[in-house]
N, C-alpha and C. Protein backbone atom coordinates (compact mmCIF):
# COMPACT_ATOMS: atom_id res chain seq x y z
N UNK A 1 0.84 -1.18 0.00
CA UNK A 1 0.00 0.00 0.00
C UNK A 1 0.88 1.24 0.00
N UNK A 2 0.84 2.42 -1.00
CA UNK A 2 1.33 3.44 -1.15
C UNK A 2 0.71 4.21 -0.12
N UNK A 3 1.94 5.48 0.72
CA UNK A 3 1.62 6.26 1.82
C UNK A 3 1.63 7.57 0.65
N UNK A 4 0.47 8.43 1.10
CA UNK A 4 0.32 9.63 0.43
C UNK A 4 1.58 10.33 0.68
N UNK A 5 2.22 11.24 -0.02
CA UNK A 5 3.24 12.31 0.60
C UNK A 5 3.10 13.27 1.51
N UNK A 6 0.96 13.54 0.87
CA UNK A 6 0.86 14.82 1.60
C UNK A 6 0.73 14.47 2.80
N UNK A 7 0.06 13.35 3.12
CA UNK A 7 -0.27 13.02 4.65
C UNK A 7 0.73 12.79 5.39
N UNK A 8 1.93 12.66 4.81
CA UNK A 8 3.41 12.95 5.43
C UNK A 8 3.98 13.88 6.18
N UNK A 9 3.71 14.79 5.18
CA UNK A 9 3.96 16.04 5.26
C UNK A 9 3.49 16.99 6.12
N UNK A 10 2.20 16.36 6.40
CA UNK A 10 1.19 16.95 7.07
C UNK A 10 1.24 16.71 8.51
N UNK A 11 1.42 15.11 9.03
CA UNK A 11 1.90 14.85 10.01
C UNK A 11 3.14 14.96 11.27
N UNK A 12 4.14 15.64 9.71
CA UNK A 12 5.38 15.99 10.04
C UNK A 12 5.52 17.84 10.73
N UNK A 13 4.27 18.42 10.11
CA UNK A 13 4.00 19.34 10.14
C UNK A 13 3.48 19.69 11.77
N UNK A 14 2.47 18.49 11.81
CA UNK A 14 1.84 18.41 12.99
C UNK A 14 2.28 18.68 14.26
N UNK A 15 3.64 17.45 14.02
CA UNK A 15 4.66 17.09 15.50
C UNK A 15 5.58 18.34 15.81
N UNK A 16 5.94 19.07 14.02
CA UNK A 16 6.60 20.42 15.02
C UNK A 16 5.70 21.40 15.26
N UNK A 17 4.61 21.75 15.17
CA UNK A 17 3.57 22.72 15.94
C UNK A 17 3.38 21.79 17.07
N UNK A 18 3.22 20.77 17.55
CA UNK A 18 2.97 20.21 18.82
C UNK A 18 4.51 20.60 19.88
N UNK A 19 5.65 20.61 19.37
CA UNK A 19 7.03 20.92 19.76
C UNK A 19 6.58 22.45 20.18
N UNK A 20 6.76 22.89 18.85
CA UNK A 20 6.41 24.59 19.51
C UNK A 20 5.12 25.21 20.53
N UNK A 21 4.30 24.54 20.40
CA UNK A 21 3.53 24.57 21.76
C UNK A 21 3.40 24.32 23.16
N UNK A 22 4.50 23.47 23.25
CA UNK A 22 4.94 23.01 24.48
C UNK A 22 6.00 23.95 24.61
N UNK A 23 7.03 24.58 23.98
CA UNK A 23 8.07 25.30 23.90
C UNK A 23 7.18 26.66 24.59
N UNK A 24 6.43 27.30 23.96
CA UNK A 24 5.56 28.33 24.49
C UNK A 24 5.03 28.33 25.56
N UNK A 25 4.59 26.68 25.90
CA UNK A 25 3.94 26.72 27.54
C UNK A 25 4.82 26.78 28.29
N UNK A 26 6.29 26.53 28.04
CA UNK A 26 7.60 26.22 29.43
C UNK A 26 7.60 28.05 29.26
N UNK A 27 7.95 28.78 28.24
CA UNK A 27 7.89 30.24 28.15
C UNK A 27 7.11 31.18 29.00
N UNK A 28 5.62 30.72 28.53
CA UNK A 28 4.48 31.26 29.54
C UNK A 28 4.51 31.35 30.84
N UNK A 29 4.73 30.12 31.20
CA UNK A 29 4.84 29.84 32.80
C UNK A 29 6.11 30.42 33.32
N UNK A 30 6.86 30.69 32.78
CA UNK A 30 8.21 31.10 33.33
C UNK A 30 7.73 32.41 33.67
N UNK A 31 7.21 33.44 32.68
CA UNK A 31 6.46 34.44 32.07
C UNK A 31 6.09 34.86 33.64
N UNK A 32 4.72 34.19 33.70
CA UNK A 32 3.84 34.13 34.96
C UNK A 32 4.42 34.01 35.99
N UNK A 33 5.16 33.63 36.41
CA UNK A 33 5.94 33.26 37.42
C UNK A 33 6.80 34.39 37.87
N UNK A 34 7.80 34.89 36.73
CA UNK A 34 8.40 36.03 36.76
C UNK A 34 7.27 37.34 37.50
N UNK A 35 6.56 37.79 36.65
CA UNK A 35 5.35 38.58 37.23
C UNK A 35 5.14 38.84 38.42
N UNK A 36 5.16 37.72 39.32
CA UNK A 36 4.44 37.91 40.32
C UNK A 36 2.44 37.79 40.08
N UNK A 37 1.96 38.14 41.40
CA UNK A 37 0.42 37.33 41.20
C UNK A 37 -0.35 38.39 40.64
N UNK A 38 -1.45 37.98 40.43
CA UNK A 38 -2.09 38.93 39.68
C UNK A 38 -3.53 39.74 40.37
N UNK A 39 -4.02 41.03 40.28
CA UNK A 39 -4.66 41.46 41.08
C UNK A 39 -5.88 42.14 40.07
N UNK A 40 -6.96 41.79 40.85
CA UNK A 40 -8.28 42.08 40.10
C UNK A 40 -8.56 43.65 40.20
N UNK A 41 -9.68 44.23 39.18
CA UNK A 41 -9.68 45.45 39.62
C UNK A 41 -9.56 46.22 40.58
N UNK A 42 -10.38 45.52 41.85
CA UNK A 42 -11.05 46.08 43.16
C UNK A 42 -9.91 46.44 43.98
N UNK A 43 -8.73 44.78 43.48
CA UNK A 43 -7.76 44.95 44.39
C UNK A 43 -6.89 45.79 44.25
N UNK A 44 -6.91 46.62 42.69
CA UNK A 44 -5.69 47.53 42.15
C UNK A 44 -6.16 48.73 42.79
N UNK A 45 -7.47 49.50 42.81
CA UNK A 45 -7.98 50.20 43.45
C UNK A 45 -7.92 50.59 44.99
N UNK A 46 -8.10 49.42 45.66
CA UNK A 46 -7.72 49.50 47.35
C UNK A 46 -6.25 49.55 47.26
N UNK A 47 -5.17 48.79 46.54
CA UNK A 47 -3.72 48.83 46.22
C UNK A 47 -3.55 50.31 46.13
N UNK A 48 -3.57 51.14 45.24
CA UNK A 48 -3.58 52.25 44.84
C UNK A 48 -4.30 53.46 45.81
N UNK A 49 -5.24 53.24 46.68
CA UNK A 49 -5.97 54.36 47.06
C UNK A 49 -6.86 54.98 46.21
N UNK A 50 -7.26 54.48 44.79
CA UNK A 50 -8.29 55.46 44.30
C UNK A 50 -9.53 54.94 44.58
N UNK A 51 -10.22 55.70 43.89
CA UNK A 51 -11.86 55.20 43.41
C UNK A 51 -11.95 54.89 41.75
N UNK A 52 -13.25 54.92 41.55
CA UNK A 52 -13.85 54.03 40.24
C UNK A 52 -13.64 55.00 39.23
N UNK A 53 -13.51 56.54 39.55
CA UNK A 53 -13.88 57.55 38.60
C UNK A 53 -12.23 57.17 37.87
N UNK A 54 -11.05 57.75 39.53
CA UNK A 54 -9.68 57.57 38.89
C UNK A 54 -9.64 56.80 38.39
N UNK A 55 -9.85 55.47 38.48
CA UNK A 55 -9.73 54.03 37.86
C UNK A 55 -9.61 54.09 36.37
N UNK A 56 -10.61 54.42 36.15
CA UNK A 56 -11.06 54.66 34.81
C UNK A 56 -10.64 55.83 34.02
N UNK A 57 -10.30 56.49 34.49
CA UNK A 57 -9.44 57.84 33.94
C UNK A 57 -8.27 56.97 33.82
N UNK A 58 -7.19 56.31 34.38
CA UNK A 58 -5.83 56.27 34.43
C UNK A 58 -5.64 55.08 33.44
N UNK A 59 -6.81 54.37 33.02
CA UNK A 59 -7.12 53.28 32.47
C UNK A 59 -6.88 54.06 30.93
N UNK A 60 -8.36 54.63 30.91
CA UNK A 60 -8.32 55.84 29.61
C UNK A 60 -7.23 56.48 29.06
N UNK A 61 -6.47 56.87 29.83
CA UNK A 61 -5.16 57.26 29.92
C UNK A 61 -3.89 56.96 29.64
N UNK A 62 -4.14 55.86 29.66
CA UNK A 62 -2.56 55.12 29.79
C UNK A 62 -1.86 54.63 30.62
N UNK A 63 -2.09 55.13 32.36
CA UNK A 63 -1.39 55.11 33.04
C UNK A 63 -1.44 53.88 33.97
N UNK A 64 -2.88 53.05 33.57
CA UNK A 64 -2.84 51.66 33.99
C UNK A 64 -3.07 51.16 32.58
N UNK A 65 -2.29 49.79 32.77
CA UNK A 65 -2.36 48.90 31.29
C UNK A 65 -2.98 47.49 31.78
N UNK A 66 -3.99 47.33 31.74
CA UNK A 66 -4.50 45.72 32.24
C UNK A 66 -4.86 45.09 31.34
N UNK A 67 -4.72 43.90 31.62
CA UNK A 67 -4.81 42.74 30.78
C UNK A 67 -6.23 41.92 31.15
N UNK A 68 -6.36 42.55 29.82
CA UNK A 68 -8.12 42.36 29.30
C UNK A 68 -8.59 40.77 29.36
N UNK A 69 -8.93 40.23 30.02
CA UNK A 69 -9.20 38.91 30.32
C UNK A 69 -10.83 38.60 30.69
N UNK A 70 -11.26 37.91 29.35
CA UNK A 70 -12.93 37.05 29.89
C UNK A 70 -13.42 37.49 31.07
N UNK A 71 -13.00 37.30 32.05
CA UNK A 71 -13.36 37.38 33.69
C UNK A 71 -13.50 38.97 33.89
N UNK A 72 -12.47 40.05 33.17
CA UNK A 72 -12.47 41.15 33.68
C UNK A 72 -11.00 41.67 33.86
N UNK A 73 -10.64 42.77 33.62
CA UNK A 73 -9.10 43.08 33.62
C UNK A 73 -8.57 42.55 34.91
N UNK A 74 -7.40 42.08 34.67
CA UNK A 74 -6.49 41.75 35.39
C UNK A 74 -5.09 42.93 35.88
N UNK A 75 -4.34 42.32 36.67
CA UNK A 75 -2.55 43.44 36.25
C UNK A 75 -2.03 42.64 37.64
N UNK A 76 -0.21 42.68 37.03
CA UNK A 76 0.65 42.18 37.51
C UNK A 76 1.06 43.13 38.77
N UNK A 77 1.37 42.99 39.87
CA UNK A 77 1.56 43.78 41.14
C UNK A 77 2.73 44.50 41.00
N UNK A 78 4.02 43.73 40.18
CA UNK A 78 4.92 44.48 39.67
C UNK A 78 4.98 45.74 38.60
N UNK A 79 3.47 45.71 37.66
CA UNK A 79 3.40 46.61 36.72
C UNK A 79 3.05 47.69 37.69
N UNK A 80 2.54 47.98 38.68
CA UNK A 80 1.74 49.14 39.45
C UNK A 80 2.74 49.63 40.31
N UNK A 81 4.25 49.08 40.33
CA UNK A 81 4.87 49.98 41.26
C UNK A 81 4.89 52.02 40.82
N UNK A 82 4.96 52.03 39.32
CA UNK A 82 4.91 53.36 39.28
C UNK A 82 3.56 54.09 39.87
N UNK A 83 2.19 53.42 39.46
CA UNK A 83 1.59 54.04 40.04
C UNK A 83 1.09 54.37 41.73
N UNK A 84 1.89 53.08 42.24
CA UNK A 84 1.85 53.23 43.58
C UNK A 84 2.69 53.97 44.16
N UNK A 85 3.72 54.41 43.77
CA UNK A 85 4.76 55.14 44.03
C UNK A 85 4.07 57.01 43.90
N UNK A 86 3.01 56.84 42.52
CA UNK A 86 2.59 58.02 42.81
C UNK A 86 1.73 58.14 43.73
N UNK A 87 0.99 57.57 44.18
CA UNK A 87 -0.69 57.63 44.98
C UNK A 87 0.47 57.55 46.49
N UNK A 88 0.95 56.90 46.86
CA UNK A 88 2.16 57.24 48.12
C UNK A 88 2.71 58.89 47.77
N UNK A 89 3.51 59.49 46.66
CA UNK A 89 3.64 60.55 46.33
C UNK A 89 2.23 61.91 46.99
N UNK A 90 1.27 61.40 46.17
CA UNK A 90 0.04 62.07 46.88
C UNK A 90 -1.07 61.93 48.11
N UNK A 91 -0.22 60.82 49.18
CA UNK A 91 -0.78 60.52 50.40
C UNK A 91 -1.98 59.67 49.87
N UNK A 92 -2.06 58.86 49.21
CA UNK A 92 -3.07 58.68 49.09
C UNK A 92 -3.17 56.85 49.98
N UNK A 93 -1.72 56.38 49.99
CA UNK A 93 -1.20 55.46 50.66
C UNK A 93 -0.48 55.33 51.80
């Protein structure tokens, strides 16, 4: 029985996207790990000293960058040292 080429090819194709996906998950997790944990809106807010209005202004702004996630923005505790550094700057901490 003759083996197609393409289905060769195809299979061969397969095993290195299965390689590089696992390559990406050891990446990710390293990723995550590095980071530190991750804090939900409410908690960046009590973190920070603001309210909902600032929230959303600094969001609008630029000056928070969260990571837009199904559940609801997220952010790394390490990304917010600048802004905690300011809200301490303005007593607000």
């Amino acid at each position: 029985m003759e083996t197609n080429p393409f289905l060769i090819a195809l299979y061969r194709i397969i095993r290195i996207l299965e390689a590089i996906l696992e390559v990406l998950k050891k990446l990710l997790s390293r990723y995550d790990a590095d980071r530190g944990e991750q804090l939900t809106r409410q908690q960046v807010k009590d973190y920070l000293g603001i309210g909902e209005a600032t929230y959303k202004r600094r969001v609008k702004d630029g000056t928070l960058k969260p990571l837009k996630l199904p559940g609801g923005h997220r952010y790394y505790k390490r990304d917010l040292e600048k802004a905690r550094a300011e809200s301490a700057r303005r007593g607000r901490v």
